[in-house]
PDB file of N, CA and C in Angstrom:
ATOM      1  N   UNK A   1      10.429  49.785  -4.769  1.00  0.00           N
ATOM      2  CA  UNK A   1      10.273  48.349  -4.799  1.00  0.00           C
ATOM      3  C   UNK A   1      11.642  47.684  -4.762  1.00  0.00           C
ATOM      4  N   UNK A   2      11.536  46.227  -3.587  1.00  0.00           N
ATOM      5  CA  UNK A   2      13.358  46.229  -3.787  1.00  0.00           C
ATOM      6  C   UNK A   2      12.966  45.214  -4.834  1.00  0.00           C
ATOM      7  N   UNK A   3      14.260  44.796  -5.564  1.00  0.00           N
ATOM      8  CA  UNK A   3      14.490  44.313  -6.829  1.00  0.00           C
ATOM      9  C   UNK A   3      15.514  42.913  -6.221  1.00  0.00           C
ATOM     10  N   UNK A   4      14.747  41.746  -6.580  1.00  0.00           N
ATOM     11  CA  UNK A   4      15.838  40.565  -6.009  1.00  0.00           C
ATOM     12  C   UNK A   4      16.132  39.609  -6.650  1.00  0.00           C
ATOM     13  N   UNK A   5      17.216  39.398  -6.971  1.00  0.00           N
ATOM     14  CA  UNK A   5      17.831  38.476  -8.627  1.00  0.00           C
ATOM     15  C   UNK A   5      18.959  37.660  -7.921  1.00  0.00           C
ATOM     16  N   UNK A   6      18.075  36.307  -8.633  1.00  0.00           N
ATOM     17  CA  UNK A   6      18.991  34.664  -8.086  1.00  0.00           C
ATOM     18  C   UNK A   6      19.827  34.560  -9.588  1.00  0.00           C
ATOM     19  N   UNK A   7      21.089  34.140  -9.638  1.00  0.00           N
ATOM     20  CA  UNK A   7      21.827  33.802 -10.223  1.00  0.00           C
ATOM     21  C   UNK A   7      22.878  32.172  -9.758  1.00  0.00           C
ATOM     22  N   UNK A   8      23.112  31.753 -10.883  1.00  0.00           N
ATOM     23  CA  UNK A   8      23.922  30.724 -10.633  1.00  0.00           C
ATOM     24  C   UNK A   8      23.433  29.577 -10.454  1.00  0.00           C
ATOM     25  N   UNK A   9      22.449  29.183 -10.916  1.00  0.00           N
ATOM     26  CA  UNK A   9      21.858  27.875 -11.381  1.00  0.00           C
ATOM     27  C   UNK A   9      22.461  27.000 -12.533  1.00  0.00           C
ATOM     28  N   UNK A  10      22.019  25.726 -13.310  1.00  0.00           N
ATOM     29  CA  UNK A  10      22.720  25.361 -13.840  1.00  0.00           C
ATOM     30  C   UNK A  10      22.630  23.626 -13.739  1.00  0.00           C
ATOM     31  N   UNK A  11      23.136  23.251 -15.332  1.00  0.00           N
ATOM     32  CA  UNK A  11      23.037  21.680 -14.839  1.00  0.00           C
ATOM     33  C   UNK A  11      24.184  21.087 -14.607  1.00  0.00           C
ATOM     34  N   UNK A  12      24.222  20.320 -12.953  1.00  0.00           N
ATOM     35  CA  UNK A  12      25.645  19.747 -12.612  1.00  0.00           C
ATOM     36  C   UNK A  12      25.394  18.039 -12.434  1.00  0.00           C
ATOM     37  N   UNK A  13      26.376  17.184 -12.487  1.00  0.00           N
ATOM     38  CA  UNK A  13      26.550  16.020 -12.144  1.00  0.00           C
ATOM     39  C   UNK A  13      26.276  15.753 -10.664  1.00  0.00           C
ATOM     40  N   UNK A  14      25.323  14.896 -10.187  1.00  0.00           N
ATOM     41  CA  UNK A  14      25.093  14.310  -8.327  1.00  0.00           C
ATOM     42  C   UNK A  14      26.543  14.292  -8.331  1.00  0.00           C
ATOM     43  N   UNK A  15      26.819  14.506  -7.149  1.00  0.00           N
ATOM     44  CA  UNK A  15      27.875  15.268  -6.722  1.00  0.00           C
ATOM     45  C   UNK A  15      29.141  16.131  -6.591  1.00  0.00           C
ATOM     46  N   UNK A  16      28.323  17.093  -7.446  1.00  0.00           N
ATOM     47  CA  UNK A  16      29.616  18.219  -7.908  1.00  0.00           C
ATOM     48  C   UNK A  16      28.806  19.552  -7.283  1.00  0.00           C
ATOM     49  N   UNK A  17      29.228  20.668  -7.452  1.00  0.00           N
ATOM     50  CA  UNK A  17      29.026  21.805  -6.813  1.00  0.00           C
ATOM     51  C   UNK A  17      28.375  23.072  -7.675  1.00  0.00           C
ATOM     52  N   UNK A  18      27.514  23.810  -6.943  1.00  0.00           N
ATOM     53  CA  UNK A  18      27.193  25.065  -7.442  1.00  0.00           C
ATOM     54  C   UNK A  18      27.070  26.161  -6.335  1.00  0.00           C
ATOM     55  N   UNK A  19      27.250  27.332  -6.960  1.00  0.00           N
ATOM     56  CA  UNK A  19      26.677  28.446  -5.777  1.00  0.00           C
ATOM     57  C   UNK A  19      26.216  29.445  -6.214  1.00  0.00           C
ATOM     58  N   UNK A  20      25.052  29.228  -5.343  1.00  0.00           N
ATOM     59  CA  UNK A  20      24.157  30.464  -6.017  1.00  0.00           C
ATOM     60  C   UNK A  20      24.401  31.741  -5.389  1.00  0.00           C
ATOM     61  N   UNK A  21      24.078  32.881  -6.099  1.00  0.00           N
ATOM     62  CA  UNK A  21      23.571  34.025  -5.755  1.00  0.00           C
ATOM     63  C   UNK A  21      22.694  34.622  -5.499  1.00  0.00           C
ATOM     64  N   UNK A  22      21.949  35.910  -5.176  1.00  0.00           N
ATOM     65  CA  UNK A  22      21.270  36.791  -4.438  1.00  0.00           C
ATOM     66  C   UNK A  22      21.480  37.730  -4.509  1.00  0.00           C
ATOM     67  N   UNK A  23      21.110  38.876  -5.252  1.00  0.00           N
ATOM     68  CA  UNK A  23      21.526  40.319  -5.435  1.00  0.00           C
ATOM     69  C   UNK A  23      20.471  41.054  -4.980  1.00  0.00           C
ATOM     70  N   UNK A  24      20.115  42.338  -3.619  1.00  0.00           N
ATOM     71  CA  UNK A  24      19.274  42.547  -3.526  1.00  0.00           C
ATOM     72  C   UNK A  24      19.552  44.147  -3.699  1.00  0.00           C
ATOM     73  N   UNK A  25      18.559  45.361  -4.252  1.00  0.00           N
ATOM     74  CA  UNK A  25      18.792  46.403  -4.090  1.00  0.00           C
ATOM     75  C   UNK A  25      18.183  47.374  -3.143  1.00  0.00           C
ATOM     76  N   UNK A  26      17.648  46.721  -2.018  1.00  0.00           N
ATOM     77  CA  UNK A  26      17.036  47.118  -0.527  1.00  0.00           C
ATOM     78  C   UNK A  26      18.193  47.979   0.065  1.00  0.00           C
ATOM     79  N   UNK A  27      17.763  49.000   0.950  1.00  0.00           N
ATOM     80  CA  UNK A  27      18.498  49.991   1.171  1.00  0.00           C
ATOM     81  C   UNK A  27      18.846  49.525   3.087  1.00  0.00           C
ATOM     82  N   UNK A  28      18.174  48.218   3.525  1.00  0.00           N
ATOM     83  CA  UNK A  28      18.304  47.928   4.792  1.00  0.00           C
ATOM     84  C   UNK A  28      18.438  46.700   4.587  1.00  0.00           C
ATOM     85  N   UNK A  29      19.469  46.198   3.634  1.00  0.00           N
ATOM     86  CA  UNK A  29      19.893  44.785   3.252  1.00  0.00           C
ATOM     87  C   UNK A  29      20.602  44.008   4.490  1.00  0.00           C
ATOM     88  N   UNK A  30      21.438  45.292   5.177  1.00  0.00           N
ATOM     89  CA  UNK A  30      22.370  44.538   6.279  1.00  0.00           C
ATOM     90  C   UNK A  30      21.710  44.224   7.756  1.00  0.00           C
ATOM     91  N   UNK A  31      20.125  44.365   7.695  1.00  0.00           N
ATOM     92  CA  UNK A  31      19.377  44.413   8.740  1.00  0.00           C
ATOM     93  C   UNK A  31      18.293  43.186   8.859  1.00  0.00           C
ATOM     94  N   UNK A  32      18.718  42.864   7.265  1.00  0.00           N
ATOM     95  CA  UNK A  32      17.403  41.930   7.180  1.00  0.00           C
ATOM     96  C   UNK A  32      17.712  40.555   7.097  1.00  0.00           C
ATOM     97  N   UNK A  33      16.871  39.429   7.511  1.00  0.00           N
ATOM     98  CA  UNK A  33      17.144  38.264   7.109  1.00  0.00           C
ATOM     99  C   UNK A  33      16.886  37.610   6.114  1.00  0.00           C
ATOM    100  N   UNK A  34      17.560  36.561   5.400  1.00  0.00           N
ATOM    101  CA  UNK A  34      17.180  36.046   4.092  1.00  0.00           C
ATOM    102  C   UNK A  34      17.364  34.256   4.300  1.00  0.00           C
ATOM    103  N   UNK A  35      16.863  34.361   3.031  1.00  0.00           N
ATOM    104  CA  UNK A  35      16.054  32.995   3.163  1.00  0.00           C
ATOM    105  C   UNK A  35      16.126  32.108   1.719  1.00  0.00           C
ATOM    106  N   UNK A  36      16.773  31.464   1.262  1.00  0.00           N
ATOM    107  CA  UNK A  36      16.854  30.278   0.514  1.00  0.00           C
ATOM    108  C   UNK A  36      15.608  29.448   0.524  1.00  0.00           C
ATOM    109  N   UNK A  37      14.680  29.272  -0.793  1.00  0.00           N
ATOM    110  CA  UNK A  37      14.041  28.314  -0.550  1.00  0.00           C
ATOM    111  C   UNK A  37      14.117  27.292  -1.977  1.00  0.00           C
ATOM    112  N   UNK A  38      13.080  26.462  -1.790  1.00  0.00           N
ATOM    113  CA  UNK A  38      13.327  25.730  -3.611  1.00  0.00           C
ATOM    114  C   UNK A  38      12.009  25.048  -3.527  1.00  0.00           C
ATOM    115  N   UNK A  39      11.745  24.836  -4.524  1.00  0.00           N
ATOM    116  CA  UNK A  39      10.454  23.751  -5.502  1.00  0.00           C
ATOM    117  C   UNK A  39      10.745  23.418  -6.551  1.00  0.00           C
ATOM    118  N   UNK A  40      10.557  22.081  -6.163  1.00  0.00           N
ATOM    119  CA  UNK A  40      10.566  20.759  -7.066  1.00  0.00           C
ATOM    120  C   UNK A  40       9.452  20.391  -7.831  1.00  0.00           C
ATOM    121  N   UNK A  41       9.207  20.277  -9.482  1.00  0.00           N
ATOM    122  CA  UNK A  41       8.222  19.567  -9.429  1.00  0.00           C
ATOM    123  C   UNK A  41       6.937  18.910  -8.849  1.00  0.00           C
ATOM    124  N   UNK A  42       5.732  19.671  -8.937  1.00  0.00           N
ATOM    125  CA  UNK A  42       4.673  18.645  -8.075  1.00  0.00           C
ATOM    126  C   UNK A  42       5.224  18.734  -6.378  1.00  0.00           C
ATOM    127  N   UNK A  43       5.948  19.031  -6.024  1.00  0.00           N
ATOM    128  CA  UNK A  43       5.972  19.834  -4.721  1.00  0.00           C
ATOM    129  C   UNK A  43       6.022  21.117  -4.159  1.00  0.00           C
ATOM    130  N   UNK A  44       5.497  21.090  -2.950  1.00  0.00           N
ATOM    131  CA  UNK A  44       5.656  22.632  -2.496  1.00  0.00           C
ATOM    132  C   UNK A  44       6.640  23.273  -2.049  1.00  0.00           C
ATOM    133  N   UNK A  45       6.759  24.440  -2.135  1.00  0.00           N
ATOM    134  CA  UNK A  45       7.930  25.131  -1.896  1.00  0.00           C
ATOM    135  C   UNK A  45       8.441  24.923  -0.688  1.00  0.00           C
ATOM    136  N   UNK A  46      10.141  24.357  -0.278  1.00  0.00           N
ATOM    137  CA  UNK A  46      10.790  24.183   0.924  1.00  0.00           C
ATOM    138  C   UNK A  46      11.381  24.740   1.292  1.00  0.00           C
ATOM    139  N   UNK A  47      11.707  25.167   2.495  1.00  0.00           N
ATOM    140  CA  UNK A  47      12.938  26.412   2.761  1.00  0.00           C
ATOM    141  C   UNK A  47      14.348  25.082   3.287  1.00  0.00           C
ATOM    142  N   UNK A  48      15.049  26.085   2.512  1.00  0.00           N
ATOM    143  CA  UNK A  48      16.425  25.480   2.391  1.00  0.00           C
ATOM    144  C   UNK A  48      17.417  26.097   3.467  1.00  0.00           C
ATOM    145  N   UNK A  49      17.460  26.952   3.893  1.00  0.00           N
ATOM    146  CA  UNK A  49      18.864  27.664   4.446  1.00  0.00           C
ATOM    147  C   UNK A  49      18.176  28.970   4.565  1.00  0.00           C
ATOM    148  N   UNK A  50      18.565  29.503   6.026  1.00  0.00           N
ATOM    149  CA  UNK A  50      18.185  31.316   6.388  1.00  0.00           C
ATOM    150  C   UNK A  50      19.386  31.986   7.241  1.00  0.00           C
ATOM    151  N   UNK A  51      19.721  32.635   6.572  1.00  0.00           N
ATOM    152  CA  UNK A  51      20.933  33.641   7.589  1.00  0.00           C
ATOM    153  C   UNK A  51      20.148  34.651   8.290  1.00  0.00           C
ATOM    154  N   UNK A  52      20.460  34.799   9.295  1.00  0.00           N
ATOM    155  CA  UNK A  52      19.789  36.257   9.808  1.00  0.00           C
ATOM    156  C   UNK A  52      20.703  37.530   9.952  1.00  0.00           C
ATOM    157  N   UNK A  53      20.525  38.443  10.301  1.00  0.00           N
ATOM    158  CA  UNK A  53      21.454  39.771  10.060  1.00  0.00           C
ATOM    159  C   UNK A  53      22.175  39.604  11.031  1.00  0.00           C
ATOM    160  N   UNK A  54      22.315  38.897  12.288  1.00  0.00           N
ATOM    161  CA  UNK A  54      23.640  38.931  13.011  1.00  0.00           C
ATOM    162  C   UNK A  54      24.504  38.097  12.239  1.00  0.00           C
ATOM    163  N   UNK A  55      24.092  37.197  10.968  1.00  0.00           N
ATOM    164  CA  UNK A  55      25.139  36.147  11.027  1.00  0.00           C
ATOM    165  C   UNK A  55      24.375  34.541  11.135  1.00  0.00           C
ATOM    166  N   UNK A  56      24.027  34.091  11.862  1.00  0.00           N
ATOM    167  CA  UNK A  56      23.755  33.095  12.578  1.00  0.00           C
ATOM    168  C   UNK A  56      22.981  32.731  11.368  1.00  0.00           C
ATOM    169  N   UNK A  57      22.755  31.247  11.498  1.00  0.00           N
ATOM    170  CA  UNK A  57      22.443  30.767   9.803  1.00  0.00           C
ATOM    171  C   UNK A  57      21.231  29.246  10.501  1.00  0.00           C
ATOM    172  N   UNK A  58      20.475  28.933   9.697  1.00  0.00           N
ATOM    173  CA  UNK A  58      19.447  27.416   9.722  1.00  0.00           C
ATOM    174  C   UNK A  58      19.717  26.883   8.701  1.00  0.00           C
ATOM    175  N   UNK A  59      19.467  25.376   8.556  1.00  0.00           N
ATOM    176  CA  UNK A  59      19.405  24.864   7.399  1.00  0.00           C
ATOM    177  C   UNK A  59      18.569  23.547   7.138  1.00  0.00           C
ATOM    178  N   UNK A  60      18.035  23.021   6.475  1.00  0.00           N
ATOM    179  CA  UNK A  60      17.112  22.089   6.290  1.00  0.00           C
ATOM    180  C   UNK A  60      17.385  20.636   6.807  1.00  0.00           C
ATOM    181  N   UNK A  61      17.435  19.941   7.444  1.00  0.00           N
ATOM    182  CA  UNK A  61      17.959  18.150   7.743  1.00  0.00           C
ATOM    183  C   UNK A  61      18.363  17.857   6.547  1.00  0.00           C
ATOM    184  N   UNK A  62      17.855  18.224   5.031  1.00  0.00           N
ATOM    185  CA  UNK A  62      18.109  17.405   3.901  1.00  0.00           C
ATOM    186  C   UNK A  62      19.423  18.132   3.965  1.00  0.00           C
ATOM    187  N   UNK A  63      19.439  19.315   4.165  1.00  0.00           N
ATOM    188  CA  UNK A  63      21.244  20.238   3.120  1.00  0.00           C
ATOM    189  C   UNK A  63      21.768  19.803   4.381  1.00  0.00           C
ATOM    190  N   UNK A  64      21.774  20.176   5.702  1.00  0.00           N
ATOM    191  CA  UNK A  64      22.999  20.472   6.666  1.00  0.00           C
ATOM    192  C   UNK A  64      24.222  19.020   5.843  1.00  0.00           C
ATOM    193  N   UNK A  65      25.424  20.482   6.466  1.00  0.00           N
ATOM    194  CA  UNK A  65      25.993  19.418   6.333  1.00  0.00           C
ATOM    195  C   UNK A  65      26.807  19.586   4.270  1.00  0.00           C
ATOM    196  N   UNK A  66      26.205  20.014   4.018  1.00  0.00           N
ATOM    197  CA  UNK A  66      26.210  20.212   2.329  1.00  0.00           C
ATOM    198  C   UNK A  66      25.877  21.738   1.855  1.00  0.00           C
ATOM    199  N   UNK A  67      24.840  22.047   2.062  1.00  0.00           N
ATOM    200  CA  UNK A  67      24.859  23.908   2.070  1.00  0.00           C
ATOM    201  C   UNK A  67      25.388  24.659   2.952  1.00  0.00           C
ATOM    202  N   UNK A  68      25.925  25.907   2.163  1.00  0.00           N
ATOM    203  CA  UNK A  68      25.996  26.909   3.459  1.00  0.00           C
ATOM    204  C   UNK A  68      25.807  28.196   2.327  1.00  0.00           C
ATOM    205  N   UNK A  69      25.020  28.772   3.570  1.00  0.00           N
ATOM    206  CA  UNK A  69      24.834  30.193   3.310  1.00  0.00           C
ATOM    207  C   UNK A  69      25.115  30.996   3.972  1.00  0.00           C
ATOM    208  N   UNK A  70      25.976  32.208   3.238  1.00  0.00           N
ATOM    209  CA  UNK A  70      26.688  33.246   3.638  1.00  0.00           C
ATOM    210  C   UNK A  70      25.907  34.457   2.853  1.00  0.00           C
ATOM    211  N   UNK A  71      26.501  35.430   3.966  1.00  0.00           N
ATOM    212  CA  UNK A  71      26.236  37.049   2.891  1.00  0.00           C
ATOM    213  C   UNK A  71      27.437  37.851   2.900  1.00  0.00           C
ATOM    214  N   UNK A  72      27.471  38.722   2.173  1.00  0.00           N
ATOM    215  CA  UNK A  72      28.362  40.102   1.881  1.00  0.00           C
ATOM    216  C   UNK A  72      27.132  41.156   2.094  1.00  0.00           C
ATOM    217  N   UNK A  73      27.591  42.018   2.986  1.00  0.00           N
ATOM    218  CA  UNK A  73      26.503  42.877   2.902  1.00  0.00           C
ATOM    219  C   UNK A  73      26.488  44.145   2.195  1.00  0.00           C
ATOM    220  N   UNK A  74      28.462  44.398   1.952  1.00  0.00           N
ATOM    221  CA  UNK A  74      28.965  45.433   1.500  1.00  0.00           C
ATOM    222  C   UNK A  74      28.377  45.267   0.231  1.00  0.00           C
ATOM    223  N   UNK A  75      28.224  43.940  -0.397  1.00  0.00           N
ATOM    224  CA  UNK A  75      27.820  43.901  -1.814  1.00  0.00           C
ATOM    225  C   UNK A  75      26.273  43.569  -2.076  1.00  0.00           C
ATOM    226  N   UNK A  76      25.562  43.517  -0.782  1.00  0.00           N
ATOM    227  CA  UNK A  76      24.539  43.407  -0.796  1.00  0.00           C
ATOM    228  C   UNK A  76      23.759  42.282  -1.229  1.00  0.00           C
ATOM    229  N   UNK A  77      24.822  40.903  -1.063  1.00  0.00           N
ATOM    230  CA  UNK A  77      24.566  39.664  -1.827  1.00  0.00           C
ATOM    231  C   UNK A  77      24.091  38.690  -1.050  1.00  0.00           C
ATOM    232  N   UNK A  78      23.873  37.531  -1.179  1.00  0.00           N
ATOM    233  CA  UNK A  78      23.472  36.574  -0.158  1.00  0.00           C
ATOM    234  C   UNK A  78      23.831  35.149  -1.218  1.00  0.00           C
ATOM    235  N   UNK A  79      24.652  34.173  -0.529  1.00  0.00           N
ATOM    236  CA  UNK A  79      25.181  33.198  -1.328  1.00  0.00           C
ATOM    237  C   UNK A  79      24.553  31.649  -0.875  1.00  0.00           C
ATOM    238  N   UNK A  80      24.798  30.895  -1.782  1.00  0.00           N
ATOM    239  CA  UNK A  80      24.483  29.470  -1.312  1.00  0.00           C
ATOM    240  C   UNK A  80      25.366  28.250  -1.934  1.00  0.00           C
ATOM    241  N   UNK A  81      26.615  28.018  -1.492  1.00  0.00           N
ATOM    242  CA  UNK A  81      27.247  26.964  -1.848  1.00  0.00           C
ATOM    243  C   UNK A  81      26.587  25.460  -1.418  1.00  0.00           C
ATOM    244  N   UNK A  82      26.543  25.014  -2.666  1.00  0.00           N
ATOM    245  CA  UNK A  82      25.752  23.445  -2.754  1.00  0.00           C
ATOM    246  C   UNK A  82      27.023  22.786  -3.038  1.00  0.00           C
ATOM    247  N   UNK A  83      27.203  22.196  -2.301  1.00  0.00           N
ATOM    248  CA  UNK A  83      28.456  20.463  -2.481  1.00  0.00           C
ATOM    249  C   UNK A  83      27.686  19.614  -2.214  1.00  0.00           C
ATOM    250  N   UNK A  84      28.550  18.427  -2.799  1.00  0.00           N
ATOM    251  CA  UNK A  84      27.561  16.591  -3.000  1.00  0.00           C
ATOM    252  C   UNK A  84      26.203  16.885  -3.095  1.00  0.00           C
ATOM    253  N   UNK A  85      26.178  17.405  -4.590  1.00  0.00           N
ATOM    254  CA  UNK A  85      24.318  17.570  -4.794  1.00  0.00           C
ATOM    255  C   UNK A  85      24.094  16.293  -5.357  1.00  0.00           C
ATOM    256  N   UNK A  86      23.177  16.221  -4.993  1.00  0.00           N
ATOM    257  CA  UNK A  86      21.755  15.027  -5.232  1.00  0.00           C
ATOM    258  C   UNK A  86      20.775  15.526  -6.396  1.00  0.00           C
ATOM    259  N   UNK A  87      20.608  14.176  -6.668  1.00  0.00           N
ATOM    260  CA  UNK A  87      19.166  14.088  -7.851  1.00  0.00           C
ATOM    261  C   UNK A  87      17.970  15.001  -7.324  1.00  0.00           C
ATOM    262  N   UNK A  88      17.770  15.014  -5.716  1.00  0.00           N
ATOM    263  CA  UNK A  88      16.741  15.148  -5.546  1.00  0.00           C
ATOM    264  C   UNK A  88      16.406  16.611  -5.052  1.00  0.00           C
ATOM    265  N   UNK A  89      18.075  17.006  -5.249  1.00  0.00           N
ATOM    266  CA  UNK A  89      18.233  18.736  -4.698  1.00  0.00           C
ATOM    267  C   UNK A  89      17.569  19.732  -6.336  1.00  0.00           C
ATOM    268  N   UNK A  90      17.213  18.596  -7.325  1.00  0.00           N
ATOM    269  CA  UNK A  90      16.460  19.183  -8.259  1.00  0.00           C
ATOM    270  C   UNK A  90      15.478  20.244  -7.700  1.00  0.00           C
ATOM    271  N   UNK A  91      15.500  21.373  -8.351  1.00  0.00           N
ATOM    272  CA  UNK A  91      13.797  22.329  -8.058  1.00  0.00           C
ATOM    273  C   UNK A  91      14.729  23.629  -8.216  1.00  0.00           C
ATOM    274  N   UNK A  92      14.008  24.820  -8.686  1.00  0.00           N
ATOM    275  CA  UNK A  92      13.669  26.249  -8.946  1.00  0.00           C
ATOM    276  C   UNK A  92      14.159  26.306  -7.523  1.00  0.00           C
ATOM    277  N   UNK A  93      15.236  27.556  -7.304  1.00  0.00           N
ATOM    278  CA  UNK A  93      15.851  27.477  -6.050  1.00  0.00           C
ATOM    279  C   UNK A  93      15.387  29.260  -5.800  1.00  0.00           C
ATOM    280  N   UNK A  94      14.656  29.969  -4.761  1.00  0.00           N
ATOM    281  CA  UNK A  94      14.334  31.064  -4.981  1.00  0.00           C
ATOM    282  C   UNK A  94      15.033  32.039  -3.635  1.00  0.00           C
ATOM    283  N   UNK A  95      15.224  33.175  -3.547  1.00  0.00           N
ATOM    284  CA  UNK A  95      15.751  33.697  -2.388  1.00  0.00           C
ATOM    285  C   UNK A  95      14.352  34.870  -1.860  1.00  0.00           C
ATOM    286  N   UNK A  96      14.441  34.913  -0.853  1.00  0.00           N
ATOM    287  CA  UNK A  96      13.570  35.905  -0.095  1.00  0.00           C
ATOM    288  C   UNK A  96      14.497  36.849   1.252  1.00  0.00           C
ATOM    289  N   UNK A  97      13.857  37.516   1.097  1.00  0.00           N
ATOM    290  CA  UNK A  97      14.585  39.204   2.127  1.00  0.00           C
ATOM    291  C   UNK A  97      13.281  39.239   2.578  1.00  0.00           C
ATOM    292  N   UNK A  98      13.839  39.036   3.710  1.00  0.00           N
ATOM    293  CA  UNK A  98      12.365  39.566   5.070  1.00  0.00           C
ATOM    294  C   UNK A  98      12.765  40.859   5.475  1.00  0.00           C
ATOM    295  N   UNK A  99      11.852  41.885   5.266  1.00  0.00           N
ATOM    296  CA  UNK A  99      12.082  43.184   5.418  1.00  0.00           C
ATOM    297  C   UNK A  99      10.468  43.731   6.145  1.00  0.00           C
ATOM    298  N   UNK A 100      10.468  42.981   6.930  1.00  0.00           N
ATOM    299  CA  UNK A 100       9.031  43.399   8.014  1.00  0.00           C
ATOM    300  C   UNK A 100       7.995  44.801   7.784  1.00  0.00           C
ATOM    301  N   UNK A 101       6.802  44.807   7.438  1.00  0.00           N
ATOM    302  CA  UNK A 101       6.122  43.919   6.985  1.00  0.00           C
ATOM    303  C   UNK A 101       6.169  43.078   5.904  1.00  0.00           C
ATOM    304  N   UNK A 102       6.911  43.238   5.208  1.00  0.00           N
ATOM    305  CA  UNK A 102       7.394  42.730   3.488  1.00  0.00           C
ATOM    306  C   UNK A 102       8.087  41.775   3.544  1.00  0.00           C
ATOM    307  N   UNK A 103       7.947  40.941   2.253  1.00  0.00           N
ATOM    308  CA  UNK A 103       8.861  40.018   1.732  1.00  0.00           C
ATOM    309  C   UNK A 103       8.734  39.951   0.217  1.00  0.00           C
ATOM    310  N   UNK A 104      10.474  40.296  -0.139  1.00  0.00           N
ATOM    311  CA  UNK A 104      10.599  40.565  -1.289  1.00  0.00           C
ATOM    312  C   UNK A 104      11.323  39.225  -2.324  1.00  0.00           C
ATOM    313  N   UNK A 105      10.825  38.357  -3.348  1.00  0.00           N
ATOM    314  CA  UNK A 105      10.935  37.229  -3.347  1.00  0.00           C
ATOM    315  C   UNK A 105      11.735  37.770  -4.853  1.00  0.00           C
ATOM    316  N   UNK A 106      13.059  37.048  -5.607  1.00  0.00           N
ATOM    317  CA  UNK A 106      13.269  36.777  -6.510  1.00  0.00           C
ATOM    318  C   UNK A 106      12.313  35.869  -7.792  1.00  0.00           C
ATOM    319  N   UNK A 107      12.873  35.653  -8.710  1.00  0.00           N
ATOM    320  CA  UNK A 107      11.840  35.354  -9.480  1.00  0.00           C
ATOM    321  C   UNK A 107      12.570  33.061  -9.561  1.00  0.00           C
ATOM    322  N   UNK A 108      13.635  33.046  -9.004  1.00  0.00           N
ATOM    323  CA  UNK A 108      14.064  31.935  -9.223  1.00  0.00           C
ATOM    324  C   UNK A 108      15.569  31.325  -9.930  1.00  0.00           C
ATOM    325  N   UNK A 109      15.552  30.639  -9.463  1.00  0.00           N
ATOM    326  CA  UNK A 109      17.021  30.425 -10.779  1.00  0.00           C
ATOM    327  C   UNK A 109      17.105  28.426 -10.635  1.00  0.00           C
ATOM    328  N   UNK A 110      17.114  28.072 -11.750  1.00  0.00           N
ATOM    329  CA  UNK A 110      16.998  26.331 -11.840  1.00  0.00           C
ATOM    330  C   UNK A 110      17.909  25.674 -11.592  1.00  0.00           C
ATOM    331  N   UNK A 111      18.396  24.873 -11.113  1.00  0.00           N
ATOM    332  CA  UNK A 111      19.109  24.070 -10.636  1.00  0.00           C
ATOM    333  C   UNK A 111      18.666  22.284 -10.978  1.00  0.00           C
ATOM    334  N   UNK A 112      19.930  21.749 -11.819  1.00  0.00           N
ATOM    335  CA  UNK A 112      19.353  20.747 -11.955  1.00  0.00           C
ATOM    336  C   UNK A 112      20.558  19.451 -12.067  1.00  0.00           C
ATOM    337  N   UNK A 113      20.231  18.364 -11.212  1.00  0.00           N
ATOM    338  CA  UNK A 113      21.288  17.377 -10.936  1.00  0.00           C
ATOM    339  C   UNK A 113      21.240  15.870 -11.709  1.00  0.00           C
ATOM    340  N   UNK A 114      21.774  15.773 -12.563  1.00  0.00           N
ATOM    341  CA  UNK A 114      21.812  14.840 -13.311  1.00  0.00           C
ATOM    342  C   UNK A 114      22.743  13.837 -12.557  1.00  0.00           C
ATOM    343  N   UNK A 115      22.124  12.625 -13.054  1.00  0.00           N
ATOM    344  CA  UNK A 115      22.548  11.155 -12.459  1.00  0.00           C
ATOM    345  C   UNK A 115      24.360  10.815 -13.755  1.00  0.00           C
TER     346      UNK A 115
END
């Protein structure tokens, strides 16, 4: 079973910075694509940011521009630097590894932006 742990959540001031982590222990980490997502309160879960294994990265209309997500693959990590966060970038921020047929989801890590 792979094992996938978000770190680096936390409460910051609208517009100051955090970056999260992604630790996965999948043995075809450098093959797979991953995926940033989050939920807010009373909403459904949004995808935020996806790197794919060449590299090449998506990101939501709300983040571009403000997130970026990178990986280390040597360390088997997957990152998400948040600058000029918003009130509304509030929500449980979760990571997923697409590992075909599978998807292996962390359990979450909170993130929260005070005015």
């Amino acid at each position: 079973q792979v094992q996938v742990v978000e770190s680096g959540g936390g409460l910051v001031q609208a517009g100051g910075s955090l970056r999260l982590s992604c630790v996965s222990s999948g043995r075809r980490f450098s093959s797979n694509g991953i995926g940033w997502f989050r939920q807010a309160p009373g909403k459904q879960r949004e995808s935020v940011a996806l790197i794919y294994s060449s590299g090449s990265t998506n990101y939501a209309d709300a983040v571009k521009g403000r997130f970026t997500i990178s990986r280390d693959n040597a360390k088997k990590t997957v990152y998400l630097q948040m600058n000029s966060l918003k009130i509304e970038d509030t929500a449980v921020y979760y990571c997923v590894i697409y590992d075909p047929p599978e998807e292996h989801w962390g359990q979450g890590t909170q993130v929260t932006v005070s005015s």
